[in-house]
N, C-alpha and C. Protein backbone atom coordinates (compact mmCIF):
# COMPACT_ATOMS: atom_id res chain seq x y z
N UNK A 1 -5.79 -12.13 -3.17
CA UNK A 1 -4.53 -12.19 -2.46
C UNK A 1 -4.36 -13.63 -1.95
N UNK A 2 -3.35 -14.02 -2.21
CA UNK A 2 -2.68 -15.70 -1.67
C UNK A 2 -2.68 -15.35 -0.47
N UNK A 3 -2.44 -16.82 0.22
CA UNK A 3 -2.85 -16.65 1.68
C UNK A 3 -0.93 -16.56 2.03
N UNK A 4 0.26 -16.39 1.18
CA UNK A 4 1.47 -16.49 1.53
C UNK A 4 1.66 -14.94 1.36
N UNK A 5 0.67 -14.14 0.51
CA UNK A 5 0.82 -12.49 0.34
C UNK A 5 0.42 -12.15 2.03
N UNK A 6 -0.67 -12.64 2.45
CA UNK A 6 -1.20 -12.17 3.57
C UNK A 6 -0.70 -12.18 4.59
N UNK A 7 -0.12 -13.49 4.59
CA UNK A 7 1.62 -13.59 5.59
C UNK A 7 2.46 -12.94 5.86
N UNK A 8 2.69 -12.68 4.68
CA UNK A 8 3.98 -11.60 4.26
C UNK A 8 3.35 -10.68 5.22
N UNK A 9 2.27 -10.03 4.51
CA UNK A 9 1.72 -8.94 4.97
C UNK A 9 1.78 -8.44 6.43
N UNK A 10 1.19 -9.50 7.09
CA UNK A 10 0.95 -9.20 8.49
C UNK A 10 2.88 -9.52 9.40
N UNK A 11 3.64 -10.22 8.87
CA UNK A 11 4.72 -10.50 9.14
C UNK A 11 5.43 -8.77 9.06
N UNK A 12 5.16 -8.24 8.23
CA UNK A 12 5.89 -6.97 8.10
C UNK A 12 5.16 -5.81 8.79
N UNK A 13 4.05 -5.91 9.27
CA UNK A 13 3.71 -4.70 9.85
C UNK A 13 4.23 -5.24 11.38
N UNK A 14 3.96 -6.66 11.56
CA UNK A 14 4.39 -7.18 13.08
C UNK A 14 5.77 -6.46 13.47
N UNK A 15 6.86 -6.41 12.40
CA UNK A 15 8.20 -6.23 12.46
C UNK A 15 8.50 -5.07 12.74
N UNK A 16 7.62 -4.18 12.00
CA UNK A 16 7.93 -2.36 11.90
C UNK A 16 7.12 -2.06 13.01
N UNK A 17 6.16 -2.64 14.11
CA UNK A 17 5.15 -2.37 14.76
C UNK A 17 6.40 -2.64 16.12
N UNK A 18 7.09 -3.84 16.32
CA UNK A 18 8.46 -4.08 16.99
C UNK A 18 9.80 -3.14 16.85
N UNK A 19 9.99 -2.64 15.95
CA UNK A 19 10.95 -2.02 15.76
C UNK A 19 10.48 -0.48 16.48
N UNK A 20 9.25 -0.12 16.05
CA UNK A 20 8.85 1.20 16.15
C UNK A 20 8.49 1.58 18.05
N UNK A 21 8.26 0.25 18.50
CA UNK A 21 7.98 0.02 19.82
C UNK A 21 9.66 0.05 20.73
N UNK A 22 10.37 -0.34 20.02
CA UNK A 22 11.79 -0.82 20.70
C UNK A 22 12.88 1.01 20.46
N UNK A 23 12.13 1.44 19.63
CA UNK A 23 12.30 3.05 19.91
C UNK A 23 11.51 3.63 20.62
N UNK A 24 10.44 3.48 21.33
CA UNK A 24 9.37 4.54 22.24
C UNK A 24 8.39 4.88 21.71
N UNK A 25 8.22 4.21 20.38
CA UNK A 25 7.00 4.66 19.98
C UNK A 25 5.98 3.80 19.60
N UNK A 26 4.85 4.39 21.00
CA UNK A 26 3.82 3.44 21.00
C UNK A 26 2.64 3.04 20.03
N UNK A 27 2.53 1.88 19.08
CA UNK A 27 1.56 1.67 18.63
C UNK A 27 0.90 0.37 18.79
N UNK A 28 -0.16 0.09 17.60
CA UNK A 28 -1.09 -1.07 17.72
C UNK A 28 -1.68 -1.69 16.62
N UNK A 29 -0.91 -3.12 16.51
CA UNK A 29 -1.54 -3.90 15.49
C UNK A 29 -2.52 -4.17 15.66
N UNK A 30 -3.72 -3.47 14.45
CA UNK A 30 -5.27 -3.36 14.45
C UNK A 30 -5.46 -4.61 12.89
N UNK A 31 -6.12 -5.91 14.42
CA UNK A 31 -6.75 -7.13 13.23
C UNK A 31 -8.45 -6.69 13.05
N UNK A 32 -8.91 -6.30 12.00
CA UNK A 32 -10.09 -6.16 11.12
C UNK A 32 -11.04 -7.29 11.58
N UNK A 33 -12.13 -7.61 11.61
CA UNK A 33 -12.72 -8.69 11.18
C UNK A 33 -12.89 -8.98 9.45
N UNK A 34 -13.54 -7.41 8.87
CA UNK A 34 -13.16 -7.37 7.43
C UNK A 34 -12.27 -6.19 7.32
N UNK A 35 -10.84 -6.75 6.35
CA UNK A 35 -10.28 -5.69 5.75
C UNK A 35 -8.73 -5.83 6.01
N UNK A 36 -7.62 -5.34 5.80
CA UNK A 36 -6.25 -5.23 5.86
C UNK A 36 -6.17 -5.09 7.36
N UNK A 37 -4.99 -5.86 8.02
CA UNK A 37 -4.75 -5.15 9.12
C UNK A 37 -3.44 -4.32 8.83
N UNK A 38 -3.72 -3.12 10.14
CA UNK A 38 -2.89 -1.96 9.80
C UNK A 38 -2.32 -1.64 11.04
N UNK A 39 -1.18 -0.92 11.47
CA UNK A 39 -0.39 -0.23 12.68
C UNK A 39 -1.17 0.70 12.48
N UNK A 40 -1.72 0.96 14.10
CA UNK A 40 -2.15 2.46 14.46
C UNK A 40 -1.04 3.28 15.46
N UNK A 41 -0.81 4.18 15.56
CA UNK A 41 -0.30 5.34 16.37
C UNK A 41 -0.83 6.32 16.53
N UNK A 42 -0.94 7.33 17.71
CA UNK A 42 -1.33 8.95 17.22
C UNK A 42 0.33 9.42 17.21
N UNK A 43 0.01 10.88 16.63
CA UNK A 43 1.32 11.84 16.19
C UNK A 43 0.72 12.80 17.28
N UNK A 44 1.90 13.33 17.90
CA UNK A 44 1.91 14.38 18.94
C UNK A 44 0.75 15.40 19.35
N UNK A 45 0.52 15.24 18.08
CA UNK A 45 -0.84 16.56 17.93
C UNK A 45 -2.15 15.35 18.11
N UNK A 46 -1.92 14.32 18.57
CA UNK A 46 -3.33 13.32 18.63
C UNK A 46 -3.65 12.93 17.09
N UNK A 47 -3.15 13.50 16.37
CA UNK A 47 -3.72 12.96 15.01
C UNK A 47 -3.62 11.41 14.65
N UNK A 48 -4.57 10.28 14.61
CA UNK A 48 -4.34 9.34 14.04
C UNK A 48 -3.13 8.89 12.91
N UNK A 49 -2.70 7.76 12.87
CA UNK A 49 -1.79 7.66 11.57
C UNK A 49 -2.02 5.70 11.59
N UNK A 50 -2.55 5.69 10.51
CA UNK A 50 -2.48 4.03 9.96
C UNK A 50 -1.49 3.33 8.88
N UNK A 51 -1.08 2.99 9.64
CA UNK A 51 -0.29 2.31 8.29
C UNK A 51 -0.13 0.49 7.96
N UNK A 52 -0.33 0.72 6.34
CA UNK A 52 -0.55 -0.62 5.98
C UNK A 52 1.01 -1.29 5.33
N UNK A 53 0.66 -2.38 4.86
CA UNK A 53 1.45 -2.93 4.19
C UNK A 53 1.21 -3.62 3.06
N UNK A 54 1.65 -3.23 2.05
CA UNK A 54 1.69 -3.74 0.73
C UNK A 54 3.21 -4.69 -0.13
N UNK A 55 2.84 -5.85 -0.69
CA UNK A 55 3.48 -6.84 -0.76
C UNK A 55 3.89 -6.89 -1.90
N UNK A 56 4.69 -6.83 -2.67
CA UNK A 56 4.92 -6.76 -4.04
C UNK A 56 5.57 -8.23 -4.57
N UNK A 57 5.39 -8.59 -5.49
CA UNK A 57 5.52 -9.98 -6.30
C UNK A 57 6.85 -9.84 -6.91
């Protein structure tokens, strides 16, 4: 991965992590030491939910 994919990358979870916050719903951009960073949230029932972002060319 280019280091301008990885940009992207983290640029778009920052955005949906803002957007999702500016509706009430609380989450957390989780930086890795190794690995993708991802938005965490729980869902009502406590269940974890991660979500990544993938960058397409």
């Amino acid at each position: 991965m280019t280091e301008r994919e990885e940009y992207e990358r983290y640029g778009h979870l920052t955005r949906l992590g803002w957007d999702l916050h500016a509706r009430g719903i609380a989450v957390s951009l989780v930086m890795p030491v190794a690995g993708d960073p991802v938005l965490e949230m729980l869902g009502k029932n406590g269940t974890e939910l991660l979500i990544a972002a993938e960058v397409s060319a």
